[in-house]
PDB file of N, CA and C in Angstrom:
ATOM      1  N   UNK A   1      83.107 108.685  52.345  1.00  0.00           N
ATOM      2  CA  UNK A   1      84.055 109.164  53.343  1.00  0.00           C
ATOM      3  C   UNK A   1      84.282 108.036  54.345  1.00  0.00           C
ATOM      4  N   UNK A   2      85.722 107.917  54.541  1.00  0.00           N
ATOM      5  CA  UNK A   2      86.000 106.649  55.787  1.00  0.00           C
ATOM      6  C   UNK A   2      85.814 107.138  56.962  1.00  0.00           C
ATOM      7  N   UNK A   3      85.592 106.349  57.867  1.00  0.00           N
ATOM      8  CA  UNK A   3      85.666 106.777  59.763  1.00  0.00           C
ATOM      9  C   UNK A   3      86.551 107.591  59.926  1.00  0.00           C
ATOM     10  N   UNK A   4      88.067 107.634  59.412  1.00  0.00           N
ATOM     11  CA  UNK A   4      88.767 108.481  59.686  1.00  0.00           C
ATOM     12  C   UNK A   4      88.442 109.906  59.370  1.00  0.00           C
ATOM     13  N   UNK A   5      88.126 109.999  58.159  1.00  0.00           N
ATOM     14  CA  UNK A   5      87.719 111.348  57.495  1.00  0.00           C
ATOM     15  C   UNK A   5      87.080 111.726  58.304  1.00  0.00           C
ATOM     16  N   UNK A   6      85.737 111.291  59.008  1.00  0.00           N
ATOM     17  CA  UNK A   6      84.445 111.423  59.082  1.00  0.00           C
ATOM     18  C   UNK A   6      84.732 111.747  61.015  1.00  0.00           C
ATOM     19  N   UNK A   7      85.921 111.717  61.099  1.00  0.00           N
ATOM     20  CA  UNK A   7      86.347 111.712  62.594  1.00  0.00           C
ATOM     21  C   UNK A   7      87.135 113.054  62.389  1.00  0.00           C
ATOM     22  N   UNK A   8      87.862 113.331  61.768  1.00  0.00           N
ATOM     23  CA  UNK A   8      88.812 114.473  61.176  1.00  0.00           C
ATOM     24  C   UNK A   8      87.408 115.613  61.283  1.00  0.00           C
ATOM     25  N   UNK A   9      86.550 115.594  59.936  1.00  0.00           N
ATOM     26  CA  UNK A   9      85.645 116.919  60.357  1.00  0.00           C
ATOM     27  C   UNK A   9      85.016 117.132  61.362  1.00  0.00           C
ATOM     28  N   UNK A  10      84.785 116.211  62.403  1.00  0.00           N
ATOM     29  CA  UNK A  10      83.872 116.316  63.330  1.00  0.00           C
ATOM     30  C   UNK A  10      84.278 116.965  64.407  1.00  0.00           C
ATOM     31  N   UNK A  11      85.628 116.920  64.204  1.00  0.00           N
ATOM     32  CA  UNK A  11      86.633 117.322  65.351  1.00  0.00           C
ATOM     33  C   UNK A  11      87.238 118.437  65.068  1.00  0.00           C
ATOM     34  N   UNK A  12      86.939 118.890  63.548  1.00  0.00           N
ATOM     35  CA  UNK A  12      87.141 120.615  62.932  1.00  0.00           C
ATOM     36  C   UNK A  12      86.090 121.265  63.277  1.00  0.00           C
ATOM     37  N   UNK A  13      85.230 120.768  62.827  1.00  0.00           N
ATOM     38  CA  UNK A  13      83.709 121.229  62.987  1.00  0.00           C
ATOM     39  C   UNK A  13      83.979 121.826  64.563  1.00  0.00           C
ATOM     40  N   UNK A  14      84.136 121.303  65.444  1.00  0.00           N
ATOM     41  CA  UNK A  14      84.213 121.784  66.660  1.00  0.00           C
ATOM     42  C   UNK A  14      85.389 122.561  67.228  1.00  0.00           C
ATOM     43  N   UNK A  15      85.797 122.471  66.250  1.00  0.00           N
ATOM     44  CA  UNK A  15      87.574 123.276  67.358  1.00  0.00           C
ATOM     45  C   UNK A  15      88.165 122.156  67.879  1.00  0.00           C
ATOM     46  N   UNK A  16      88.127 121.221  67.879  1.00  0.00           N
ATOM     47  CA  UNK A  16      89.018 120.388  69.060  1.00  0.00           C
ATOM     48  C   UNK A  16      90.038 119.708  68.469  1.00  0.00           C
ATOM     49  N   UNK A  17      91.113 120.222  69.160  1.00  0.00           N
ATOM     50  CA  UNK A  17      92.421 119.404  68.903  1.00  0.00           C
ATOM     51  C   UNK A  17      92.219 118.276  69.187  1.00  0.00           C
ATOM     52  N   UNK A  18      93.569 117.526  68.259  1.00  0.00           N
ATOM     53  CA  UNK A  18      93.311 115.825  68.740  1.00  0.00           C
ATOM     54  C   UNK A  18      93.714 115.390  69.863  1.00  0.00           C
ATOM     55  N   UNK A  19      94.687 116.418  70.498  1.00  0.00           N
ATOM     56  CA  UNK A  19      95.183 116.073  72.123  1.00  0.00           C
ATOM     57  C   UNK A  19      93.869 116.509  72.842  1.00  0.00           C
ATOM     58  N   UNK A  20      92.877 116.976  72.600  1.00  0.00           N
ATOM     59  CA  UNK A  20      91.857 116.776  73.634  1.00  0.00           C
ATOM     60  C   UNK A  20      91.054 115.961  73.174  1.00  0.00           C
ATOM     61  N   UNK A  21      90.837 115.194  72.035  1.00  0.00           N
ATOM     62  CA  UNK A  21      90.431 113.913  71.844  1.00  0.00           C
ATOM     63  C   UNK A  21      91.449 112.721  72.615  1.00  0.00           C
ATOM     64  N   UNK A  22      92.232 113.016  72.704  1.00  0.00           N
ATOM     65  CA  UNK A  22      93.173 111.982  72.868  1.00  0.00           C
ATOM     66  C   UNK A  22      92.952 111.878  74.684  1.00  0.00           C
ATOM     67  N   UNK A  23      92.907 113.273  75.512  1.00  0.00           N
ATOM     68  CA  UNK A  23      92.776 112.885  76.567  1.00  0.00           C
ATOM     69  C   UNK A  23      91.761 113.094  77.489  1.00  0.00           C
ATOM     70  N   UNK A  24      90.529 112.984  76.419  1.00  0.00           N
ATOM     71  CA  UNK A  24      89.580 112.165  76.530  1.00  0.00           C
ATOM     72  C   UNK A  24      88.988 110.989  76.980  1.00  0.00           C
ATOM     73  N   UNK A  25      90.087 110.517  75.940  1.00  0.00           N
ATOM     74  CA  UNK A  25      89.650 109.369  75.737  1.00  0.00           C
ATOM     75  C   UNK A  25      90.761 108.344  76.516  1.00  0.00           C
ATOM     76  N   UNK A  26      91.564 109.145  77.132  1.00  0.00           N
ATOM     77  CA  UNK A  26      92.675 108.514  78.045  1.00  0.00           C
ATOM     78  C   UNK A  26      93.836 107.694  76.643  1.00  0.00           C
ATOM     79  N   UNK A  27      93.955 108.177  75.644  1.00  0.00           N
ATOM     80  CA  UNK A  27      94.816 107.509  74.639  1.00  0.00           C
ATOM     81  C   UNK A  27      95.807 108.596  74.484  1.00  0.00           C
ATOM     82  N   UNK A  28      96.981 108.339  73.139  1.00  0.00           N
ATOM     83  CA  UNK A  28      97.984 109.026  72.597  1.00  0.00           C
ATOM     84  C   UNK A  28      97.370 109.902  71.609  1.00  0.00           C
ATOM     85  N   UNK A  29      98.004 111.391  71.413  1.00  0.00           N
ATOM     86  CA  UNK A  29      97.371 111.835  70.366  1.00  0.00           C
ATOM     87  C   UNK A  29      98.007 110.982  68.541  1.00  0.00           C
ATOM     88  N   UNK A  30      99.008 110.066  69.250  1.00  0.00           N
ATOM     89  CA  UNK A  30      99.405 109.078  67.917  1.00  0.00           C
ATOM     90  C   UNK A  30      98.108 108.405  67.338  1.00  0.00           C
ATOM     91  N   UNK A  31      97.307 107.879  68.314  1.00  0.00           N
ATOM     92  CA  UNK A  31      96.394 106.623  68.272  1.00  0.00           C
ATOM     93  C   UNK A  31      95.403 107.393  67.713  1.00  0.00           C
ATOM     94  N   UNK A  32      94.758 108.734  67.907  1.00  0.00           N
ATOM     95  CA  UNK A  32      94.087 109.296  67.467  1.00  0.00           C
ATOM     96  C   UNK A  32      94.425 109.969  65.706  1.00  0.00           C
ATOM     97  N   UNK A  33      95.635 110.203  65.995  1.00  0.00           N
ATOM     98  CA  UNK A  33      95.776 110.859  64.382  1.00  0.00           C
ATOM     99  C   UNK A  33      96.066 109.578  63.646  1.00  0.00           C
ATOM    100  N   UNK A  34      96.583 107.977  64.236  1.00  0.00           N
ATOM    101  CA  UNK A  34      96.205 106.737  63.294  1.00  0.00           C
ATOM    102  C   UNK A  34      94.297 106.464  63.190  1.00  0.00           C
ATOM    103  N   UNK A  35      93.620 107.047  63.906  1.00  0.00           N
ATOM    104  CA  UNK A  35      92.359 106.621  63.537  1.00  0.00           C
ATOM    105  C   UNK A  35      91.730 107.610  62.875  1.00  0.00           C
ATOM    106  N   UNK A  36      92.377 108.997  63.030  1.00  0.00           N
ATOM    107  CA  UNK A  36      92.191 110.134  61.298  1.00  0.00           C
ATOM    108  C   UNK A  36      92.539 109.354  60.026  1.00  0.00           C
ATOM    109  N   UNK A  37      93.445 109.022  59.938  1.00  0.00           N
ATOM    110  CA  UNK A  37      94.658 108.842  58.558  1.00  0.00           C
ATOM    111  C   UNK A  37      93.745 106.882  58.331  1.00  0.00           C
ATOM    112  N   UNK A  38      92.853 106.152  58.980  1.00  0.00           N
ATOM    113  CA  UNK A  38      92.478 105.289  58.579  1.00  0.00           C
ATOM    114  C   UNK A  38      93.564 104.330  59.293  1.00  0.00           C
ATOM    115  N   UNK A  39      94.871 104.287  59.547  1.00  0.00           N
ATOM    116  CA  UNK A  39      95.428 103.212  60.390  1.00  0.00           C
ATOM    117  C   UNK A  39      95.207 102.630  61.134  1.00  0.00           C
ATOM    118  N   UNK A  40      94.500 102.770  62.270  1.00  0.00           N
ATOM    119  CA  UNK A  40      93.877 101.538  63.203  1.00  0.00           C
ATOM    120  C   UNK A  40      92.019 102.341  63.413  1.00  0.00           C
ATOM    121  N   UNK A  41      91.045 101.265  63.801  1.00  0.00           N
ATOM    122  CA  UNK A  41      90.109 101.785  64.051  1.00  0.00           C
ATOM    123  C   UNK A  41      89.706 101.613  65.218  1.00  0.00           C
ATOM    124  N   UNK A  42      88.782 102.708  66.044  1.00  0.00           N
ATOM    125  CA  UNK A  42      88.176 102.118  67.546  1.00  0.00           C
ATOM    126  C   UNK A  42      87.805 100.914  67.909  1.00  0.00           C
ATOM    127  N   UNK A  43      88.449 100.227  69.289  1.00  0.00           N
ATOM    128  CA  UNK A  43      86.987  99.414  69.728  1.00  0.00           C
ATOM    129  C   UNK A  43      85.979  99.579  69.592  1.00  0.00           C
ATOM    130  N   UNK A  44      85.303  98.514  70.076  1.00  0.00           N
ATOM    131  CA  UNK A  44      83.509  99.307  70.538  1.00  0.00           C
ATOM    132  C   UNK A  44      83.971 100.236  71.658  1.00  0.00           C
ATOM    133  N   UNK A  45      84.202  99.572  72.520  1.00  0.00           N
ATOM    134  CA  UNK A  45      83.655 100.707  73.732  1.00  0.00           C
ATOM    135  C   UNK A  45      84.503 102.196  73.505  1.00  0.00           C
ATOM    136  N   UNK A  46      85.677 102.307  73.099  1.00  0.00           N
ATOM    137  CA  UNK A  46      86.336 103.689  72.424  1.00  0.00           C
ATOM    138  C   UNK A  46      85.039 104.122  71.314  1.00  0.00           C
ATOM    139  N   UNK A  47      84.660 103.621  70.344  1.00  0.00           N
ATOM    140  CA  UNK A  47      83.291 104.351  69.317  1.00  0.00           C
ATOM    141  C   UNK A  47      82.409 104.542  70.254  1.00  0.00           C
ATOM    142  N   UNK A  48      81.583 104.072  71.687  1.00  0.00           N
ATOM    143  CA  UNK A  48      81.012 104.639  72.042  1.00  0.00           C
ATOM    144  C   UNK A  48      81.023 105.807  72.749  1.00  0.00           C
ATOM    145  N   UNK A  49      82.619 106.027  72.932  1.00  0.00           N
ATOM    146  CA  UNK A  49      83.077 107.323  73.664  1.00  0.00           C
ATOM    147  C   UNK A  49      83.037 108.231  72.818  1.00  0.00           C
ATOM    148  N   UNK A  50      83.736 107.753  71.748  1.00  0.00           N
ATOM    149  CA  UNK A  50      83.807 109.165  70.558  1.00  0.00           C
ATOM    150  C   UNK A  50      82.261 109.263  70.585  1.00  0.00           C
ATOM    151  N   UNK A  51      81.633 108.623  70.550  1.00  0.00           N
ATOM    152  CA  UNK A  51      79.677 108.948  69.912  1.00  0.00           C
ATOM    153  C   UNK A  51      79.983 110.313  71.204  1.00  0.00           C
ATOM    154  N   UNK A  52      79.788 109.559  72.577  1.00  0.00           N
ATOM    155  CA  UNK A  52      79.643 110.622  73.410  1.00  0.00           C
ATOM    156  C   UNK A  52      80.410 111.632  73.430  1.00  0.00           C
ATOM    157  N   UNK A  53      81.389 111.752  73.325  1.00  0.00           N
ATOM    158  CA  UNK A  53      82.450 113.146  73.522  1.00  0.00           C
ATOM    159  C   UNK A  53      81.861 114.328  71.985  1.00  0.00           C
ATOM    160  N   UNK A  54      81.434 113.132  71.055  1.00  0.00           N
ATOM    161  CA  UNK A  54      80.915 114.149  69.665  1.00  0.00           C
ATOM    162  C   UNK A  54      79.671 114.591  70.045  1.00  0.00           C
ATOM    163  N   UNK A  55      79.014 113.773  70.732  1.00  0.00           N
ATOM    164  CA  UNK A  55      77.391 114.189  70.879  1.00  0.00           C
ATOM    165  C   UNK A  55      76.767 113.453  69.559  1.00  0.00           C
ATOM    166  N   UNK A  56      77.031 112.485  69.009  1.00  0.00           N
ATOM    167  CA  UNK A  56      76.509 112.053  67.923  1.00  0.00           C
ATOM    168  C   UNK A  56      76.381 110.549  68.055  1.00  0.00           C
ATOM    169  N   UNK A  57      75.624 109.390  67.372  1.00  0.00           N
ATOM    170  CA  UNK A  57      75.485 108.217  67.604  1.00  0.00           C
ATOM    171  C   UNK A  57      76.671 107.253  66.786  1.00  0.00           C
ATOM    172  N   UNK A  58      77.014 106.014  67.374  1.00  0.00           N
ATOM    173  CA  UNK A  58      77.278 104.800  67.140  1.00  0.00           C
ATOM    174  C   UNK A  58      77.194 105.232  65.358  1.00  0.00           C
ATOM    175  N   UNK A  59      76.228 104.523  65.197  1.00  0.00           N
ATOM    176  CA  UNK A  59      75.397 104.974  63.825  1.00  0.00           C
ATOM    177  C   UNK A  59      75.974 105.240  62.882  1.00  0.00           C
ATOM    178  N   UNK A  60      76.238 107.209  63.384  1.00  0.00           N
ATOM    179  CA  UNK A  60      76.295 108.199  62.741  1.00  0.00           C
ATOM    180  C   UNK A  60      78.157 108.082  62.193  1.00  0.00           C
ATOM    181  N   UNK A  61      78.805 107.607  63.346  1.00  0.00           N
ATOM    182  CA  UNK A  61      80.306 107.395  63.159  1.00  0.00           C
ATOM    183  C   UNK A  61      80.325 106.153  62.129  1.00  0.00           C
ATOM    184  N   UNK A  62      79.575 105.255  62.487  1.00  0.00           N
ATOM    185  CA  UNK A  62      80.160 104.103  61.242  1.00  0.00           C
ATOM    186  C   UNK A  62      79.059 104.246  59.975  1.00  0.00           C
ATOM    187  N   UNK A  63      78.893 105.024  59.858  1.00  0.00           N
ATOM    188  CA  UNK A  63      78.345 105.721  58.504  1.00  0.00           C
ATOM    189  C   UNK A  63      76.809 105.170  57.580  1.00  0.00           C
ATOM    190  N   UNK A  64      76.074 104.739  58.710  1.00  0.00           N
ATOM    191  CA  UNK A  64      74.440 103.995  58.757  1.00  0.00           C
ATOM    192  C   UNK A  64      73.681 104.595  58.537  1.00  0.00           C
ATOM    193  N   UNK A  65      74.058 105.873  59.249  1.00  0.00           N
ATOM    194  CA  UNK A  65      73.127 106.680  59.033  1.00  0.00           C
ATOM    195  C   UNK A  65      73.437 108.128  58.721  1.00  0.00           C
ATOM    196  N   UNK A  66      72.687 109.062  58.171  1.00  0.00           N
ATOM    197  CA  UNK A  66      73.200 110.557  57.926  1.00  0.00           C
ATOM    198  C   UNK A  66      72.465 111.428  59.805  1.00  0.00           C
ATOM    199  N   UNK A  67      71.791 110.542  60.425  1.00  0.00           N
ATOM    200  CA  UNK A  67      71.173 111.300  61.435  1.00  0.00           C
ATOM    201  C   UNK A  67      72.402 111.211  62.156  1.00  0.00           C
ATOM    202  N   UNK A  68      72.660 112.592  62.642  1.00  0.00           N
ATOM    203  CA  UNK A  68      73.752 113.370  63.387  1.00  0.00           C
ATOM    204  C   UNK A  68      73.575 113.390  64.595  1.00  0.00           C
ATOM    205  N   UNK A  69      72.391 113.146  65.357  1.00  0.00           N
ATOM    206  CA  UNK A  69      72.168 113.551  66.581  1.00  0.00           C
ATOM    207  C   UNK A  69      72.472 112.533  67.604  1.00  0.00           C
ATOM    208  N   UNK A  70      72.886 112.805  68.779  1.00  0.00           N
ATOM    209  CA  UNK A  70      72.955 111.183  69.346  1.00  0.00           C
ATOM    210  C   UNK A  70      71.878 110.426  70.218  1.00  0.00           C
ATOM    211  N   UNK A  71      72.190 109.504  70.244  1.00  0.00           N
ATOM    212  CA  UNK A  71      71.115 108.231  71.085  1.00  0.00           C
ATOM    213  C   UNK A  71      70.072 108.962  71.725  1.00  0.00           C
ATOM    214  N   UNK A  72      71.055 109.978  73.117  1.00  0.00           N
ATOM    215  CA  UNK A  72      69.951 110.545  73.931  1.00  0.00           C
ATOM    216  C   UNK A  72      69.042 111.644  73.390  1.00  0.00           C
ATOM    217  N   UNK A  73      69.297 112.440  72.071  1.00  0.00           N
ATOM    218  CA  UNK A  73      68.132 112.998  71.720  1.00  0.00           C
ATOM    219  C   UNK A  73      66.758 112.586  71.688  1.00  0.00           C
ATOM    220  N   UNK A  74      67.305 110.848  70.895  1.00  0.00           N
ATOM    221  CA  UNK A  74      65.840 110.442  70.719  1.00  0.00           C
ATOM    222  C   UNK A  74      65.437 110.071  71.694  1.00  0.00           C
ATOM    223  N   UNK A  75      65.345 110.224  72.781  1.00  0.00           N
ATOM    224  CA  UNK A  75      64.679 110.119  74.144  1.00  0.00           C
ATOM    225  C   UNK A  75      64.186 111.166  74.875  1.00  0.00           C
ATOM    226  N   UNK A  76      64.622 112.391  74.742  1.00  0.00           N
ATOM    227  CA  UNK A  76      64.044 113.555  75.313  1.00  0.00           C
ATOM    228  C   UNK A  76      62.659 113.895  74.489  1.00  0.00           C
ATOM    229  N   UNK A  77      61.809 114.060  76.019  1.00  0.00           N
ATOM    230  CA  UNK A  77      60.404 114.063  75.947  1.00  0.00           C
ATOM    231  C   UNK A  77      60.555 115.425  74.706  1.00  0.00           C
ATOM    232  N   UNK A  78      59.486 115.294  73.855  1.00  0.00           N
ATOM    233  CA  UNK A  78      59.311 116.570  72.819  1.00  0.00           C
ATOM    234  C   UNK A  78      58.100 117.364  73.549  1.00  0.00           C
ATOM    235  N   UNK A  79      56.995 116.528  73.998  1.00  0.00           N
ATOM    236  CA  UNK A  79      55.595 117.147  74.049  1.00  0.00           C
ATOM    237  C   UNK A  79      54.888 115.923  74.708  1.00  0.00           C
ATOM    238  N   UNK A  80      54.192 116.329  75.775  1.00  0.00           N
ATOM    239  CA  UNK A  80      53.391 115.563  77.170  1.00  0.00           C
ATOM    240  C   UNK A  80      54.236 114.483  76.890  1.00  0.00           C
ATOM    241  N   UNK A  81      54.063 113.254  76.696  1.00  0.00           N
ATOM    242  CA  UNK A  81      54.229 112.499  77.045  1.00  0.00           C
ATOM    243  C   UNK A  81      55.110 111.751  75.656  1.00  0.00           C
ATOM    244  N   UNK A  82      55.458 112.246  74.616  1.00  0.00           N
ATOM    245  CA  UNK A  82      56.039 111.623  73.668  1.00  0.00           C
ATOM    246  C   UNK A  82      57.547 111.608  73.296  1.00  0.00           C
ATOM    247  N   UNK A  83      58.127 111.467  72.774  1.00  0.00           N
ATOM    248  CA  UNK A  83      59.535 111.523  72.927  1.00  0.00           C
ATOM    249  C   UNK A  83      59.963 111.372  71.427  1.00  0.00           C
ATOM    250  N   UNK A  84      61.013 111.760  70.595  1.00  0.00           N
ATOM    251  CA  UNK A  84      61.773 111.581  69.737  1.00  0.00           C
ATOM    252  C   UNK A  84      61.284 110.450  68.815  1.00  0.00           C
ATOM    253  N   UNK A  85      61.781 109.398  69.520  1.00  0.00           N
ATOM    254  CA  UNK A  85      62.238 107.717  69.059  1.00  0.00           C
ATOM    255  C   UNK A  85      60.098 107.501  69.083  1.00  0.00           C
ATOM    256  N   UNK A  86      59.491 107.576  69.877  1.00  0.00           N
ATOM    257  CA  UNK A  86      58.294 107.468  70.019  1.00  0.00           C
ATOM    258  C   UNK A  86      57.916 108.031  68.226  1.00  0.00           C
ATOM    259  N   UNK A  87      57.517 109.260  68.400  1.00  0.00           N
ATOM    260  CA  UNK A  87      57.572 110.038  66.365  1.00  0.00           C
ATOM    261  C   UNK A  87      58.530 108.996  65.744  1.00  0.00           C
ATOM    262  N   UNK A  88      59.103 108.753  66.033  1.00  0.00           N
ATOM    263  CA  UNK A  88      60.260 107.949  64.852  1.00  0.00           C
ATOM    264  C   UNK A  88      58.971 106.368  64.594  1.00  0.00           C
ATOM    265  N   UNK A  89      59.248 105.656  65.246  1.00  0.00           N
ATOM    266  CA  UNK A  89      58.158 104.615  65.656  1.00  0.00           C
ATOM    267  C   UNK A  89      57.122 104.816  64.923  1.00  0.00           C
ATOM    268  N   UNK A  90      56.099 106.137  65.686  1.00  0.00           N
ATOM    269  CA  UNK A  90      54.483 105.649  64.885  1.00  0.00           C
ATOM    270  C   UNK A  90      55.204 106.239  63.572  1.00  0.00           C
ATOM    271  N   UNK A  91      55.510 106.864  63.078  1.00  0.00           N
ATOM    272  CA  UNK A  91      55.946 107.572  61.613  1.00  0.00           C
ATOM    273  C   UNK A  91      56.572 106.220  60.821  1.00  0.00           C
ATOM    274  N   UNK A  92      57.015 104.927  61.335  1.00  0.00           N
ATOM    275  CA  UNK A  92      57.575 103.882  60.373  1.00  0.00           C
ATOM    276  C   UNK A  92      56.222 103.683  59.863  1.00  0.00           C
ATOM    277  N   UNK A  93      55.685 102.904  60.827  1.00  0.00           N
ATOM    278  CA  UNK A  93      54.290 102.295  60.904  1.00  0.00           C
ATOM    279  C   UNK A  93      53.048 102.982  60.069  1.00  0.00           C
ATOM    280  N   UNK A  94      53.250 104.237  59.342  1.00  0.00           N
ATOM    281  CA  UNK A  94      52.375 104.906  58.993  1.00  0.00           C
ATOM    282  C   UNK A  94      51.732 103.934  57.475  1.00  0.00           C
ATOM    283  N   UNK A  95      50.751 104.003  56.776  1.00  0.00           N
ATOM    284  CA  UNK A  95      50.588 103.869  55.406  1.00  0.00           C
ATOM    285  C   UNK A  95      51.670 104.660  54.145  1.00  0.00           C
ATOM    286  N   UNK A  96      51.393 104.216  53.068  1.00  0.00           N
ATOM    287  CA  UNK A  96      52.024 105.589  51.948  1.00  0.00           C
ATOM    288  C   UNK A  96      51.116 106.845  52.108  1.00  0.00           C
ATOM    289  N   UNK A  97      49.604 106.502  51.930  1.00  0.00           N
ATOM    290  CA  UNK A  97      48.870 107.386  52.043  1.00  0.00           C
ATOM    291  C   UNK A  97      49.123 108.817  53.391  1.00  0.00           C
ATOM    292  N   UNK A  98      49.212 108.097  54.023  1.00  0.00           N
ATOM    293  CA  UNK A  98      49.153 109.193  55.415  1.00  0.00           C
ATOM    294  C   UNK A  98      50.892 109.611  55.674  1.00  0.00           C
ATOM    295  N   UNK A  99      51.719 108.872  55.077  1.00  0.00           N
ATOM    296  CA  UNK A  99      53.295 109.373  55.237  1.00  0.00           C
ATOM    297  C   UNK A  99      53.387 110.726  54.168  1.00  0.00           C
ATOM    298  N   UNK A 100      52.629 110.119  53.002  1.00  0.00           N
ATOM    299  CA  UNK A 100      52.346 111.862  51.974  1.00  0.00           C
ATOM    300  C   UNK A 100      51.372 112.844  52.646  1.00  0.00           C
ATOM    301  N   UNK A 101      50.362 112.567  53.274  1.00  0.00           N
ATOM    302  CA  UNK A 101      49.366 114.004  54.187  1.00  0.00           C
ATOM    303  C   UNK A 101      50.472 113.939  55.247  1.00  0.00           C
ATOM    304  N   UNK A 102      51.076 113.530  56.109  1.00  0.00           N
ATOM    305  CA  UNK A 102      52.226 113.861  56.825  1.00  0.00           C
ATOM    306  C   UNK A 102      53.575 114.678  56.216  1.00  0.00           C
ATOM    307  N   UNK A 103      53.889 114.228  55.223  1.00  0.00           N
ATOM    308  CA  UNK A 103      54.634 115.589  54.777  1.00  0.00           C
ATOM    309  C   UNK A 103      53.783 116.355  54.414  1.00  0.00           C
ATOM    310  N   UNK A 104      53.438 116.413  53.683  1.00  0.00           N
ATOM    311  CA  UNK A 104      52.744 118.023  53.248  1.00  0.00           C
ATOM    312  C   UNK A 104      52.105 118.606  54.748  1.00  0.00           C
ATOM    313  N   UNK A 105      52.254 117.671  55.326  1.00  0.00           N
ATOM    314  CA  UNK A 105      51.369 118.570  56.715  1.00  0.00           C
ATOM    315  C   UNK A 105      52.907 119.648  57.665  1.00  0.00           C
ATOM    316  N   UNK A 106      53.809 118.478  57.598  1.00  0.00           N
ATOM    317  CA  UNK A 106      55.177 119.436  57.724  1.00  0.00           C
ATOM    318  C   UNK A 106      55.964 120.147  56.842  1.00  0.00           C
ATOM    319  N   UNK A 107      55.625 120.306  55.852  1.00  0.00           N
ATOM    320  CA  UNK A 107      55.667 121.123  54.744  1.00  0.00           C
ATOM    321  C   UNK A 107      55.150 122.563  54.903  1.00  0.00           C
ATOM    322  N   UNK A 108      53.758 122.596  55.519  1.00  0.00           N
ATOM    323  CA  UNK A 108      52.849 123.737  55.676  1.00  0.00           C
ATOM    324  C   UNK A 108      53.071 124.341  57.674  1.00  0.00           C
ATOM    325  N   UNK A 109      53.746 123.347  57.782  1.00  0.00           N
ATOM    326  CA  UNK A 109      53.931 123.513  59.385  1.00  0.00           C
ATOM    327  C   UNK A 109      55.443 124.210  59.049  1.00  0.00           C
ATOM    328  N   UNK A 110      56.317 123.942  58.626  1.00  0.00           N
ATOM    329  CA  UNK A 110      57.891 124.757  58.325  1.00  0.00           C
ATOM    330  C   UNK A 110      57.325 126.197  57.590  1.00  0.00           C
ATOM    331  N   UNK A 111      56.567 126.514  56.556  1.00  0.00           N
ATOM    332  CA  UNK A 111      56.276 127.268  55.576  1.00  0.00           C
ATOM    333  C   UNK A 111      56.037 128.607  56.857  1.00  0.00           C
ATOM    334  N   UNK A 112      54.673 127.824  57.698  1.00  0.00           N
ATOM    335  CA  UNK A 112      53.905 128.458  58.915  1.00  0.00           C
ATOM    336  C   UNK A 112      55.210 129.367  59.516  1.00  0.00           C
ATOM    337  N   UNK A 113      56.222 128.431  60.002  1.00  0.00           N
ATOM    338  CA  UNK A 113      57.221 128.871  61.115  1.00  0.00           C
ATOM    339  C   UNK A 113      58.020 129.687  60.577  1.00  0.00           C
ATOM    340  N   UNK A 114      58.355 129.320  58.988  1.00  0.00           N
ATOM    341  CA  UNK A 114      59.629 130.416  58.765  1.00  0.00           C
ATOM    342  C   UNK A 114      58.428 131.927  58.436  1.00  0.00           C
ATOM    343  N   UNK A 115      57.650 131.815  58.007  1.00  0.00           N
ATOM    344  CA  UNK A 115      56.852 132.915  57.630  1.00  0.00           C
ATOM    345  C   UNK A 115      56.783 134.162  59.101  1.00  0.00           C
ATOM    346  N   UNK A 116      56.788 133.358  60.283  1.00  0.00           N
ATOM    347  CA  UNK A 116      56.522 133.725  61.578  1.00  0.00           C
ATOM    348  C   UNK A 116      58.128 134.976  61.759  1.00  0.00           C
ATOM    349  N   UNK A 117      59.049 134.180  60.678  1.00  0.00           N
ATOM    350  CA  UNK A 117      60.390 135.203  61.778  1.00  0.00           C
ATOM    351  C   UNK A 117      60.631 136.201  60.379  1.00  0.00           C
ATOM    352  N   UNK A 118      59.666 136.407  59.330  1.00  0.00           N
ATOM    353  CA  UNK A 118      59.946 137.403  58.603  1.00  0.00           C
ATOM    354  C   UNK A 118      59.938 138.645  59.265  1.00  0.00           C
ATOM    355  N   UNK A 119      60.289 139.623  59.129  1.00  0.00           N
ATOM    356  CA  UNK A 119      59.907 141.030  59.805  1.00  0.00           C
ATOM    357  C   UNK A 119      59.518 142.056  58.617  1.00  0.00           C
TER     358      UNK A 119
END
């Protein structure tokens, strides 16, 4: 899928017309339906607006990554003192060994939680 496409659902996904993308972003809703259809693409600093106005990252718009969430997620504290991007970090750094007892450990930790909202 191109940026355009990938700008098109994001902006279905939400309800939002392209005139409120457009004045947003202080542009034409022309300039916006040429960066649907693939005709011109953002600056940087316009892709970092769309990141923000989507709530999604840099990244995620030029197609790096499948993580949807944006920048500032991975910064909000999760638990005392750790944060997102922090788990992201020690979890690179792990062995093979302990990245497999780490899934299966969230494996049995999801199993735990959905079991919790059976009734």
């Amino acid at each position: 899928m191109g940026f355009g496409a990938l700008l098109t659902e994001l902006r279905k996904e939400r309800g939002i017309l392209q005139k409120e993308v457009a004045s947003y972003l202080k542009v034409t809703v022309a300039t916006i339906s040429n960066y649907e259809k693939g005709v011109h693409t953002p600056d940087f600093e316009t892709l970092v607006k769309l990141a923000d106005f989507f709530d999604v990252s840099t990244d995620y718009l030029l197609q790096r990554t499948d993580y949807k969430a944006s920048i500032n997620s991975l910064n909000e504290p999760l638990f005392v003192n750790y944060t997102v991007s922090d788990l992201l970090n020690a979890i690179i750094k792990l062995d093979q060994r302990s990245m497999e007892l780490l899934v299966d450990y969230y494996e049995l930790l999801s199993l735990r939680n959905s079991s919790k909202h059976v009734i």
